[in-house]
Protein backbone atom coordinates (compact mmCIF):
# COMPACT_ATOMS: atom_id res chain seq x y z
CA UNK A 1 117.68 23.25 76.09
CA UNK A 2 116.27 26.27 77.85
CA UNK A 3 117.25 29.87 76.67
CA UNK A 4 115.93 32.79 79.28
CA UNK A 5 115.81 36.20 78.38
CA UNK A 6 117.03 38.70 81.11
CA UNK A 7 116.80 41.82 79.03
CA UNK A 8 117.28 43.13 75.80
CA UNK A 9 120.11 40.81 73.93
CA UNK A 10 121.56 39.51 77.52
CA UNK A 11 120.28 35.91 77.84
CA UNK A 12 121.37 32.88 79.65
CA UNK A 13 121.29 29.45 77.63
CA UNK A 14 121.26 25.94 79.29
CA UNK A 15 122.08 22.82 76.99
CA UNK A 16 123.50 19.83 77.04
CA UNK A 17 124.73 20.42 81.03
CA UNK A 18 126.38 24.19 80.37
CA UNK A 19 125.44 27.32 81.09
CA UNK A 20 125.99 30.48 78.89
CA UNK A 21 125.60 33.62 79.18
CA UNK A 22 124.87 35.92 76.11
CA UNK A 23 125.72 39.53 75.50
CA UNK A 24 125.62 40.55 79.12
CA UNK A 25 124.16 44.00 79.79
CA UNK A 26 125.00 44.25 83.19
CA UNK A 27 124.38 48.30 84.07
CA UNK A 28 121.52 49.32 86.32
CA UNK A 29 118.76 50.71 83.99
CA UNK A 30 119.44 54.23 83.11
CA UNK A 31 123.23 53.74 83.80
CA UNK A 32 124.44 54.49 80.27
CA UNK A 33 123.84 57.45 77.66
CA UNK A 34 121.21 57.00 75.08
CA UNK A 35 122.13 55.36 71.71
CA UNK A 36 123.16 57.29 69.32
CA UNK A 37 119.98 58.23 66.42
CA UNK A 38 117.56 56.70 68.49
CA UNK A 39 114.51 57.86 68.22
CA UNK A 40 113.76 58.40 71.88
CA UNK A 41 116.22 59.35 73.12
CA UNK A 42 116.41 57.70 76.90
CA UNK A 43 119.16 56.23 78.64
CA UNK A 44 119.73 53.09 78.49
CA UNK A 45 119.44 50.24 79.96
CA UNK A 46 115.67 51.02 78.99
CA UNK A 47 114.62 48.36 82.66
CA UNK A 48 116.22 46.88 84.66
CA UNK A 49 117.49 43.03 84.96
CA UNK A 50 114.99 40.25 86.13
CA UNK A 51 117.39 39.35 88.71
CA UNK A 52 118.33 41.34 91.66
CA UNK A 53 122.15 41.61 92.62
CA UNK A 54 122.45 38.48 94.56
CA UNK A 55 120.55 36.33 92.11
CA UNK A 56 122.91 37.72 89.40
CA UNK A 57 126.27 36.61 91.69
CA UNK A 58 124.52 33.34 92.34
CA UNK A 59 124.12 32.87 88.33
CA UNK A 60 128.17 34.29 87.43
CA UNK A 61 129.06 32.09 89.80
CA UNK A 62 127.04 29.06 88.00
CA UNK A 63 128.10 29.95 84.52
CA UNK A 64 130.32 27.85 82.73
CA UNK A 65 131.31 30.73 79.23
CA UNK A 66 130.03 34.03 77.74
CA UNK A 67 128.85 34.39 74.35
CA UNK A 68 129.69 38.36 73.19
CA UNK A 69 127.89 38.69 69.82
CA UNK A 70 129.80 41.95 69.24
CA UNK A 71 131.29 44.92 71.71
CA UNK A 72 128.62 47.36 71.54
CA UNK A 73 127.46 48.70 74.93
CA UNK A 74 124.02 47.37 74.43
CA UNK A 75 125.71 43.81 74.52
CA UNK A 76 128.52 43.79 76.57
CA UNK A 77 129.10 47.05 79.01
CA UNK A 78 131.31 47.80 81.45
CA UNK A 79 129.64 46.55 84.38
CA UNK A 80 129.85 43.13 82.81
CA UNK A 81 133.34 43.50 82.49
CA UNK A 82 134.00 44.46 86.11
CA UNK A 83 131.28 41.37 87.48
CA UNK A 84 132.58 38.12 85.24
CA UNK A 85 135.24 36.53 86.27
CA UNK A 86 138.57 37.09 83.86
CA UNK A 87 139.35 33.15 83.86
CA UNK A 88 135.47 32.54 82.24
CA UNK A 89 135.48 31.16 78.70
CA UNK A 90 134.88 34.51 76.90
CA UNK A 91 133.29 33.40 72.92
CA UNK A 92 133.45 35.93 70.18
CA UNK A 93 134.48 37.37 66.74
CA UNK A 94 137.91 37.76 66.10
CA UNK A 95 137.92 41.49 65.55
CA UNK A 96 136.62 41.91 69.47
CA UNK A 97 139.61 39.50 70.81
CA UNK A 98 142.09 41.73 71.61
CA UNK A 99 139.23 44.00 72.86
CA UNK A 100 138.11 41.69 75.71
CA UNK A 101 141.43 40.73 76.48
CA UNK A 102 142.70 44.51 76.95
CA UNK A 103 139.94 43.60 79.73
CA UNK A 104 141.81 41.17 81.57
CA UNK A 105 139.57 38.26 80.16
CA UNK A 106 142.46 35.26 80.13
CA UNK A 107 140.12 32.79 78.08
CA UNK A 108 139.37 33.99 74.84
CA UNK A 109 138.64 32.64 72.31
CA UNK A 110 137.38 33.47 68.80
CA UNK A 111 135.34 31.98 66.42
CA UNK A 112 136.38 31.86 62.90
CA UNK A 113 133.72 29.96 61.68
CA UNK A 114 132.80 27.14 63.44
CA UNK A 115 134.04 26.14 67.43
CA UNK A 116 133.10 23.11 68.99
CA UNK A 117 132.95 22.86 73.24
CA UNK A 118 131.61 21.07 75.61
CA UNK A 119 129.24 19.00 73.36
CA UNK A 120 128.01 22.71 71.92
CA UNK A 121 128.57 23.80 68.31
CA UNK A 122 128.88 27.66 67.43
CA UNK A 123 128.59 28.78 64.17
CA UNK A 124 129.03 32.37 62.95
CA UNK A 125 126.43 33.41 60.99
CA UNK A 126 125.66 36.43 58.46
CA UNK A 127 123.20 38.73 60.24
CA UNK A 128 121.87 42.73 60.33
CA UNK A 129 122.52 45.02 63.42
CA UNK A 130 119.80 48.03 63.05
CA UNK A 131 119.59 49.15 59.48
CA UNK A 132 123.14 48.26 58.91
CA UNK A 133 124.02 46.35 55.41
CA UNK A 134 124.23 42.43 56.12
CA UNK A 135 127.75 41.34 57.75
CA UNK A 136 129.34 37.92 59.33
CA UNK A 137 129.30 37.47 62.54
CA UNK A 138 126.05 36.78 64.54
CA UNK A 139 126.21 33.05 65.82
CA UNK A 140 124.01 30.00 66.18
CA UNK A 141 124.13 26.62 67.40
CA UNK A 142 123.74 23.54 65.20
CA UNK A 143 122.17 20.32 66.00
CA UNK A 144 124.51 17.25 65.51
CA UNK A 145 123.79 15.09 62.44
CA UNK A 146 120.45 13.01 62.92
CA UNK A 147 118.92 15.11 65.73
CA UNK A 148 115.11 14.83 65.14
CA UNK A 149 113.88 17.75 67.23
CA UNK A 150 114.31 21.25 67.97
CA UNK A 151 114.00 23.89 70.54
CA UNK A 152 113.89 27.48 68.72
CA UNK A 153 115.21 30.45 70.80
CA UNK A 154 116.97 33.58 69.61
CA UNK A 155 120.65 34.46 70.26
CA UNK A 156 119.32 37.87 68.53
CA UNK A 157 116.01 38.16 68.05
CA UNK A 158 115.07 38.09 64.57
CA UNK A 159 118.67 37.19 63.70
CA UNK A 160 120.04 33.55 64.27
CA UNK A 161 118.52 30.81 66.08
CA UNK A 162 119.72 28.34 68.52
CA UNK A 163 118.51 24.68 67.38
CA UNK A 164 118.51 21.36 68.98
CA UNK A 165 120.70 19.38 71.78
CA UNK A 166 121.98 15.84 72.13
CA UNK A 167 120.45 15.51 75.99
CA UNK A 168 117.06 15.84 77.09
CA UNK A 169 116.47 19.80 77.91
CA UNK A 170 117.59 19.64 82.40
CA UNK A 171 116.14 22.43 84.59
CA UNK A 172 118.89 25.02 85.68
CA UNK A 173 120.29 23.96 89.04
């Protein structure tokens, strides 16, 4: 397994042979108003992506789903609607279905609870967003019964954790 962070929440995850894509914050830094009650006040995104524009059509191309934790701007914006393509696998929480497919996204498909694909196990989770009151609906992934190691990365830092794979971790292609 090998989870890379490209900035802020927006990661890309390789295991088991797939590649996902996490809360993609797609806008050139600066591209977007500040949050609301933060305490600096700048526009965000705060930097911009590790990858330049042709490295980040090389990886859409590669990826195989998108994992949208929730719908707020700082985890999926409207450049990442425009760039991924509307047939990808689009996971998320039920409430932000009809959301993403208002979007033109023709493969989505909530999570419940639990959602098994391509040899990868999501699990929604209870988890905090700022100084918000606990709620459902972070996710993790589970290792399969017997799995005697694990890989720790974050799907949100400090949140849930991503945890084991059935394959030997592969380098990205």
């Amino acid at each position: 397994m090998q989870l890379r962070l490209l900035r802020h929440a927006t990661s890309v995850l390789w295991v088991n042979g797939v590649r996902v894509l996490i809360d993609p914050m797609l806008s050139r830094a600066g591209a977007m108003d500040p949050v609301p009650d933060a305490a600096d006040g700048r526009r965000i995104p705060l930097v911009e992506l590790t990858l330049d524009d042709e490295a980040l059509g090389k990886l859409i191309d590669r990826l195989d789903g998108v994992l949208v934790t929730h719908l707020h701007r700082d985890h999926f914006d409207s450049r990442a609607a425009e760039l991924l393509p509307k047939t990808l696998p689009i996971f998320c929480q039920p409430v932000d279905a009809d959301r993403l497919a208002q979007l033109g996204f023709r493969a989505v498909m909530p999570i419940e609870a639990e959602h098994e694909w391509r040899g990868i196990r999501f699990a929604r989770t209870g988890g905090r967003h700022g100084r918000a009151p606990p709620r459902a609906g972070s996710f993790r992934q589970r290792a399969p019964p017997g799995f005697r190691g694990s890989s720790s990365g974050s799907w949100r830092p400090g949140r849930s954790r991503t945890r084991g794979c059935t394959t030997p971790p592969r380098a990205p292609p």
